[in-house]
C-alpha atoms as a PDB file:
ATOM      1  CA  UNK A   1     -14.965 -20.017-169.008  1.00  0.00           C
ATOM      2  CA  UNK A   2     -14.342 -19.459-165.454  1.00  0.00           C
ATOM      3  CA  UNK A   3     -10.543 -18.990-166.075  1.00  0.00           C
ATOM      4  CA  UNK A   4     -11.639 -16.152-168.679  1.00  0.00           C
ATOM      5  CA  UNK A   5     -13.452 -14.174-166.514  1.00  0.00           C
ATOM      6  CA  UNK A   6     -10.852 -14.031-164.128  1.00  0.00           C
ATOM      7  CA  UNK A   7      -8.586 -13.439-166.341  1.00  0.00           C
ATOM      8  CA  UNK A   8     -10.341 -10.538-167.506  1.00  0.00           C
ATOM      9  CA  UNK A   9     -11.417  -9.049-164.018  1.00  0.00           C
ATOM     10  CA  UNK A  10      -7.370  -9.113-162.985  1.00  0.00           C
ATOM     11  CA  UNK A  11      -6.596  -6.973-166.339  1.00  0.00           C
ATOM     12  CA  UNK A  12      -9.660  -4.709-165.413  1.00  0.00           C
ATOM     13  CA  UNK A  13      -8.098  -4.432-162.152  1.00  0.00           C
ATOM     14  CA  UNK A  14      -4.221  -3.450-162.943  1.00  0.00           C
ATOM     15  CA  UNK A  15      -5.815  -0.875-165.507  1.00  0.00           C
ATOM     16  CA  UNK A  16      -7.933   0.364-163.032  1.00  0.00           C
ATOM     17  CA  UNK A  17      -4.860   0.672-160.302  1.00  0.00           C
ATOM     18  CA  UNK A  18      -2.553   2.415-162.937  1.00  0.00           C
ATOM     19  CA  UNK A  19      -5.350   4.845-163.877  1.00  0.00           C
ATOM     20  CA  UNK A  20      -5.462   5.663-160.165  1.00  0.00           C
ATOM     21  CA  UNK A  21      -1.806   5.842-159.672  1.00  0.00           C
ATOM     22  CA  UNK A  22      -1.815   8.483-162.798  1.00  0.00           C
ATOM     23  CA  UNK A  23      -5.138  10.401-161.564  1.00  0.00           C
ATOM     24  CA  UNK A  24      -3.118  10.382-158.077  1.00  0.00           C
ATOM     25  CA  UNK A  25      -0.071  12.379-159.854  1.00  0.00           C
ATOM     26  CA  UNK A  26      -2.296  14.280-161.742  1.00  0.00           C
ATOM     27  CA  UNK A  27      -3.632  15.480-158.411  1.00  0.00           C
ATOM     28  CA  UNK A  28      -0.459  16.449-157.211  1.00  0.00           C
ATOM     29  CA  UNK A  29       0.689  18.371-160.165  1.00  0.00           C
ATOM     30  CA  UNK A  30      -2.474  20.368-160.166  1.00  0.00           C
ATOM     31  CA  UNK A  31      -2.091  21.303-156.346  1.00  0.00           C
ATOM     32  CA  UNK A  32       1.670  22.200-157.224  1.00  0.00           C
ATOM     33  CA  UNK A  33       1.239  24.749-160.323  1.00  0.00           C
ATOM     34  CA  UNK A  34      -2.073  25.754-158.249  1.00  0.00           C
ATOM     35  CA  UNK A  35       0.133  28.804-156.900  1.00  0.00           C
ATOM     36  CA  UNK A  36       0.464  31.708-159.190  1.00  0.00           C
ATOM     37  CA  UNK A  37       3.704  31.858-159.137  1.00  0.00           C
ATOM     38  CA  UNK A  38       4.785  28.361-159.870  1.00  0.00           C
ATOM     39  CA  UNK A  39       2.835  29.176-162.920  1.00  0.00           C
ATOM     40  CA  UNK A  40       4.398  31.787-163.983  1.00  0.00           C
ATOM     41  CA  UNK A  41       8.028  29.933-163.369  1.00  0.00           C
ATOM     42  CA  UNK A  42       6.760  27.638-165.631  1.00  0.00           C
ATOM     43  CA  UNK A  43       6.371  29.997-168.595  1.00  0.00           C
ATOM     44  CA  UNK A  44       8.978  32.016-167.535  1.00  0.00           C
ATOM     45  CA  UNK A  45      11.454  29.012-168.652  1.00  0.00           C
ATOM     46  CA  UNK A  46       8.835  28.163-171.364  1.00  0.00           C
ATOM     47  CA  UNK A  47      11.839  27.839-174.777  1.00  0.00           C
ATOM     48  CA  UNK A  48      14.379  28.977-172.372  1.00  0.00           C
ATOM     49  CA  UNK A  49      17.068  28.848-169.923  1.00  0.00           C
ATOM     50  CA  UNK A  50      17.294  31.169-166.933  1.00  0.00           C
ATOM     51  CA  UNK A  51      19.890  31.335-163.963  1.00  0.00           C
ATOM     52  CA  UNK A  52      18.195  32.140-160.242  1.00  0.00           C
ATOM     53  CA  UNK A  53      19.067  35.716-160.755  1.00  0.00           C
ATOM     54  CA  UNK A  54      17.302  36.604-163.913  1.00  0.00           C
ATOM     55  CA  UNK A  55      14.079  34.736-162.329  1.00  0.00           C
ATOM     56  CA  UNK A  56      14.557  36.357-159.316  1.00  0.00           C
ATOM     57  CA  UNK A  57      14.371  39.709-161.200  1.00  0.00           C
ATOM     58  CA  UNK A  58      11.885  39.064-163.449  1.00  0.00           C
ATOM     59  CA  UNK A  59       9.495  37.801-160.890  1.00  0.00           C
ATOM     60  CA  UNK A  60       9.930  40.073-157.989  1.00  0.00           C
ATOM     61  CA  UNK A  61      10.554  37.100-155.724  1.00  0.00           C
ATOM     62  CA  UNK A  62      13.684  37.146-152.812  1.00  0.00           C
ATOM     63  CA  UNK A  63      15.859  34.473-153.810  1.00  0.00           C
ATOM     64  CA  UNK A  64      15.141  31.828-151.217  1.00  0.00           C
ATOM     65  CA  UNK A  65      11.029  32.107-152.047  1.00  0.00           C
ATOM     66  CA  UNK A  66      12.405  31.388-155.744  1.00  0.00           C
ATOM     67  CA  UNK A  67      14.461  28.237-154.099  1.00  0.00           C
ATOM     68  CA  UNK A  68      11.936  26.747-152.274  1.00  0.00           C
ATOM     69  CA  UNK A  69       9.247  27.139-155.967  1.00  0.00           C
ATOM     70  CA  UNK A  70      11.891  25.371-157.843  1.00  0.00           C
ATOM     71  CA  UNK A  71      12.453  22.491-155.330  1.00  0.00           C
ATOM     72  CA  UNK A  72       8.697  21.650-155.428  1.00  0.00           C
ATOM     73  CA  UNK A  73       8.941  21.813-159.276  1.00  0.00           C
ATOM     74  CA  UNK A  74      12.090  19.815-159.344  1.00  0.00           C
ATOM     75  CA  UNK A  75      10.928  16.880-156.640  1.00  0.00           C
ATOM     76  CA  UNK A  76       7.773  16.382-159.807  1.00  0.00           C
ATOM     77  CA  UNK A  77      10.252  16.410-162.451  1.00  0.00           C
ATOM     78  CA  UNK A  78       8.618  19.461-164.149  1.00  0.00           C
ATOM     79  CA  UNK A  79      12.122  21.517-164.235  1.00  0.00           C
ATOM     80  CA  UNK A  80      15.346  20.551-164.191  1.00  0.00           C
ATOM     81  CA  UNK A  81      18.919  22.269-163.413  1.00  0.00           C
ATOM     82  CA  UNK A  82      22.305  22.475-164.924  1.00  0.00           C
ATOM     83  CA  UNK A  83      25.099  23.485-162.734  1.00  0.00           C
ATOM     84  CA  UNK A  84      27.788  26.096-164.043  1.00  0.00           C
ATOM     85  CA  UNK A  85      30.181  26.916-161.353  1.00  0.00           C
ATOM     86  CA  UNK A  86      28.178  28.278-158.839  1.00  0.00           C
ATOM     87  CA  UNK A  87      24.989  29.163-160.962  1.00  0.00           C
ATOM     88  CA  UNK A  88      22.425  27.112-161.693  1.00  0.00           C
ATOM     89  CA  UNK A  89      20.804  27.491-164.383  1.00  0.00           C
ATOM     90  CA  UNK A  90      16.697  26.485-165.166  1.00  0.00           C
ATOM     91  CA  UNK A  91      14.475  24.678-167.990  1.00  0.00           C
ATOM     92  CA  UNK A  92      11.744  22.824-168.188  1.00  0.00           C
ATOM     93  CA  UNK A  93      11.916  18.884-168.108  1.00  0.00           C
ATOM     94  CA  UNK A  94       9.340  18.687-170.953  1.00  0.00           C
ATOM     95  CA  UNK A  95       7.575  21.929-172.825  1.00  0.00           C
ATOM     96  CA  UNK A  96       4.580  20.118-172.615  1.00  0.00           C
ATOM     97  CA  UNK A  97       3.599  21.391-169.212  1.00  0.00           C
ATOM     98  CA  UNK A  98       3.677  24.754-170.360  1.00  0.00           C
ATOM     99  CA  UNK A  99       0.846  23.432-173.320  1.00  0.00           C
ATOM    100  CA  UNK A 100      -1.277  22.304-170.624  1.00  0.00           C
ATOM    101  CA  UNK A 101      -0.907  25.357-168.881  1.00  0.00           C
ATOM    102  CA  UNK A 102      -2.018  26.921-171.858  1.00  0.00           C
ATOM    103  CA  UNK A 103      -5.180  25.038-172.758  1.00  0.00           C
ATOM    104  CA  UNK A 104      -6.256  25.918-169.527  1.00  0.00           C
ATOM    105  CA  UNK A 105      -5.466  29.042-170.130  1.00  0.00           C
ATOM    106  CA  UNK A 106      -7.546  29.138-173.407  1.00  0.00           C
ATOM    107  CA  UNK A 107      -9.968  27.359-172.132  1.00  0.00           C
ATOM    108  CA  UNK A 108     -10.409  30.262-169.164  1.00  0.00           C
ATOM    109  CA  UNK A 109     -10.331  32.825-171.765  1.00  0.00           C
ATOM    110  CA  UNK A 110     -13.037  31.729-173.847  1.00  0.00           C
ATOM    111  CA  UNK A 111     -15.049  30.361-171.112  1.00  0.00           C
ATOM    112  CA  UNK A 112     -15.053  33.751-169.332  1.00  0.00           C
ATOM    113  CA  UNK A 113     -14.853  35.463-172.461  1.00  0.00           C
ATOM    114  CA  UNK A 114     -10.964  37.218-171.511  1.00  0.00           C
ATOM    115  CA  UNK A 115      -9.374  39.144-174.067  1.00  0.00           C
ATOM    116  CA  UNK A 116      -6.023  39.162-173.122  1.00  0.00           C
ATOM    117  CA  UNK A 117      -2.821  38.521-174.653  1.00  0.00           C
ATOM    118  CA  UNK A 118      -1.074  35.540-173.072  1.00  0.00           C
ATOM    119  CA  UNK A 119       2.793  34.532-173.922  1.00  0.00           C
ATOM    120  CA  UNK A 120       5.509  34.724-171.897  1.00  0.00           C
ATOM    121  CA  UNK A 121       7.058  37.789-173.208  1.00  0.00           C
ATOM    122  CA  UNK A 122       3.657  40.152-172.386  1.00  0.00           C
ATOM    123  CA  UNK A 123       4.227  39.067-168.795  1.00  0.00           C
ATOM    124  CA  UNK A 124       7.956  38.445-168.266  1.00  0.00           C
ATOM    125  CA  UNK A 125       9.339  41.315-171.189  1.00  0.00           C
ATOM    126  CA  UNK A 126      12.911  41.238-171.698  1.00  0.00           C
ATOM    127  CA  UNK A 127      13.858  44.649-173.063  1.00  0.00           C
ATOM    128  CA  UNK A 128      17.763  45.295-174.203  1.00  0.00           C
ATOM    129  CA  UNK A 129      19.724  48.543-173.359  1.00  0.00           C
ATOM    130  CA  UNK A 130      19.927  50.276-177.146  1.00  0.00           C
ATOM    131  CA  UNK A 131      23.423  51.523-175.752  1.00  0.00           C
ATOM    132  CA  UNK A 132      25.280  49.134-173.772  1.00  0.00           C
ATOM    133  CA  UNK A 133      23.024  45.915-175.331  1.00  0.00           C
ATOM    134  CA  UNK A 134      22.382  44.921-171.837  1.00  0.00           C
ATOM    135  CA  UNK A 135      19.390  42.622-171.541  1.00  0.00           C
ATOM    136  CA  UNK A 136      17.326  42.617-168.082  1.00  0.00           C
ATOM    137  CA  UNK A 137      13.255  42.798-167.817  1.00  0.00           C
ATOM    138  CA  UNK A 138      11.554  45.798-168.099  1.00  0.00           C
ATOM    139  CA  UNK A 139      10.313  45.673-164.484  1.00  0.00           C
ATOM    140  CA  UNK A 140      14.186  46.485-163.405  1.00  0.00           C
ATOM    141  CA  UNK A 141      15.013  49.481-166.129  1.00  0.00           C
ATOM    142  CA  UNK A 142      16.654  52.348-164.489  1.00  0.00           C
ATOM    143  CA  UNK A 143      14.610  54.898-166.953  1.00  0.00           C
ATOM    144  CA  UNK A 144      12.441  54.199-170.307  1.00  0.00           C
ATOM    145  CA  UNK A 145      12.003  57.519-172.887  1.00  0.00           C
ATOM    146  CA  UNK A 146       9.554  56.728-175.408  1.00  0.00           C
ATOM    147  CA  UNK A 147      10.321  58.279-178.611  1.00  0.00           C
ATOM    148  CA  UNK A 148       7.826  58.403-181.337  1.00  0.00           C
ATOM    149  CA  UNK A 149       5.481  55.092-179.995  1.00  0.00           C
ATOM    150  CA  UNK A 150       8.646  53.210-178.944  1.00  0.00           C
ATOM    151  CA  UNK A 151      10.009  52.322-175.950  1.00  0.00           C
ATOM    152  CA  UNK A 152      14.089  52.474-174.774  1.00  0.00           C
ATOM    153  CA  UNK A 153      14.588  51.061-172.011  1.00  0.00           C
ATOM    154  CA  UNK A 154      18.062  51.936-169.735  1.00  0.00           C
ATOM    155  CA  UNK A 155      20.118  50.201-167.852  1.00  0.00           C
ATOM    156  CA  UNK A 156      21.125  52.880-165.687  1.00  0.00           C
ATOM    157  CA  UNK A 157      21.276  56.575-166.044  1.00  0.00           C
ATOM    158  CA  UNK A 158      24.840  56.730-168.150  1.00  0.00           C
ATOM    159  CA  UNK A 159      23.272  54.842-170.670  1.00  0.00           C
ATOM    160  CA  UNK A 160      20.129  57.107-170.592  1.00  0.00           C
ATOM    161  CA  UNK A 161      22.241  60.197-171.411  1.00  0.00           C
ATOM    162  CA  UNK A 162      24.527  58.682-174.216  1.00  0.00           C
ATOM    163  CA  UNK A 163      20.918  57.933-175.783  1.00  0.00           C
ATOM    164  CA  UNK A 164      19.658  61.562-175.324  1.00  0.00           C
ATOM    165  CA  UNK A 165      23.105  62.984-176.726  1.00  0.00           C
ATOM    166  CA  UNK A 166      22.949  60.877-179.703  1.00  0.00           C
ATOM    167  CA  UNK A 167      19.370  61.121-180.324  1.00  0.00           C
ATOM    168  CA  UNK A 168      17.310  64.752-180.266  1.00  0.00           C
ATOM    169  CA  UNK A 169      14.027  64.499-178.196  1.00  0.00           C
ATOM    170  CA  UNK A 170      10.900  66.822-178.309  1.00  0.00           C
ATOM    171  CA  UNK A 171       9.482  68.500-175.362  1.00  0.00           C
ATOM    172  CA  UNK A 172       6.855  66.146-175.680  1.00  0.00           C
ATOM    173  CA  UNK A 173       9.548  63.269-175.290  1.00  0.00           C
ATOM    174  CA  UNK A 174      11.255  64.360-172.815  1.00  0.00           C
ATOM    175  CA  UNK A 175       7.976  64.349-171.062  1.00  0.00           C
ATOM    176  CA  UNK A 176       7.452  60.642-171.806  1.00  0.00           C
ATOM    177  CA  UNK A 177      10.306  60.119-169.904  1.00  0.00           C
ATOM    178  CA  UNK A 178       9.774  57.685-166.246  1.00  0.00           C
ATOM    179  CA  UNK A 179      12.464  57.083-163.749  1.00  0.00           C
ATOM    180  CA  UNK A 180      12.653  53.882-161.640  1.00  0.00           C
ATOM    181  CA  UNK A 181      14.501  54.810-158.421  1.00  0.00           C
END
């Protein structure tokens, strides 16, 4: 009987360890995508692949901010990095991390009661030239004209004025119009 109980206690006792082992990782995960914009890397690359310079863009960071956010993420195996010459290009190591982040997320929402749309393209929108077919996010667009509810978004201003000759705008368009400079 005596044998039993030990027996017992020691299989207690290696649960209990690798319980604390994974609480202990859990830890450090949670202090890693505690920074904003770790968080947002993380659903940045949520379904895709990205290179430093479109994250770079996309996030308003300098380049060797981005660096040092994607070697914490790497060194926890939450991203990981394909080489192509001398790019390297981003994804995640497992899309679950970006379901956790949204449960939390959800759970936040309701919680607080937050209406407010939350996917990756309301907060990282990729927009395409309509003349050239350049992509690049929104937050970089030479010039947008909205026309009738929609938004074109240009690359840079010879693109803007092959859309206005092609296409005739009101007064009230042309008013619509922003330039980023």
């Amino acid at each position: 009987m005596t044998y039993s109980i030990v027996r017992i206690y020691v299989y207690y006792a290696t649960l209990s360890d690798m319980n604390s082992d994974i609480l202990s990782i859990q830890e450090e995960i949670f202090k890693l995508i505690g920074n904003q914009k770790r968080l947002e890397i993380l659903l940045l690359l949520e379904n895709r692949e990205l290179n430093v310079g479109e994250m770079t863009d996309m996030l308003g960071l300098r380049q060797a901010n981005l660096s040092q956010h994607l070697t914490l993420l790497r060194a926890q195996h939450l991203v990981e990095v394909r080489k192509k010459g001398r790019e390297s290009f981003y994804t995640l190591s497992d899309d679950s991390i970006a379901v956790a982040i949204r449960t939390i997320h959800d759970f936040l929402r309701k919680t607080h009661r937050i209406d407010a749309p939350f996917d990756s393209n309301s907060l990282f929108p990729i927009v395409t030239d309509p003349v050239c077919g350049m992509r690049f996010s929104a937050s970089k667009a030479f010039s947008h004209i909205d026309k009738n509810g929609k938004l074109y978004h240009f690359c840079a201003s010879g693109c803007e004025s092959a859309f206005k000759a092609s296409v005739k705008l009101t007064n009230e368009e042309h008013f619509a119009q922003t330039v980023h400079a």
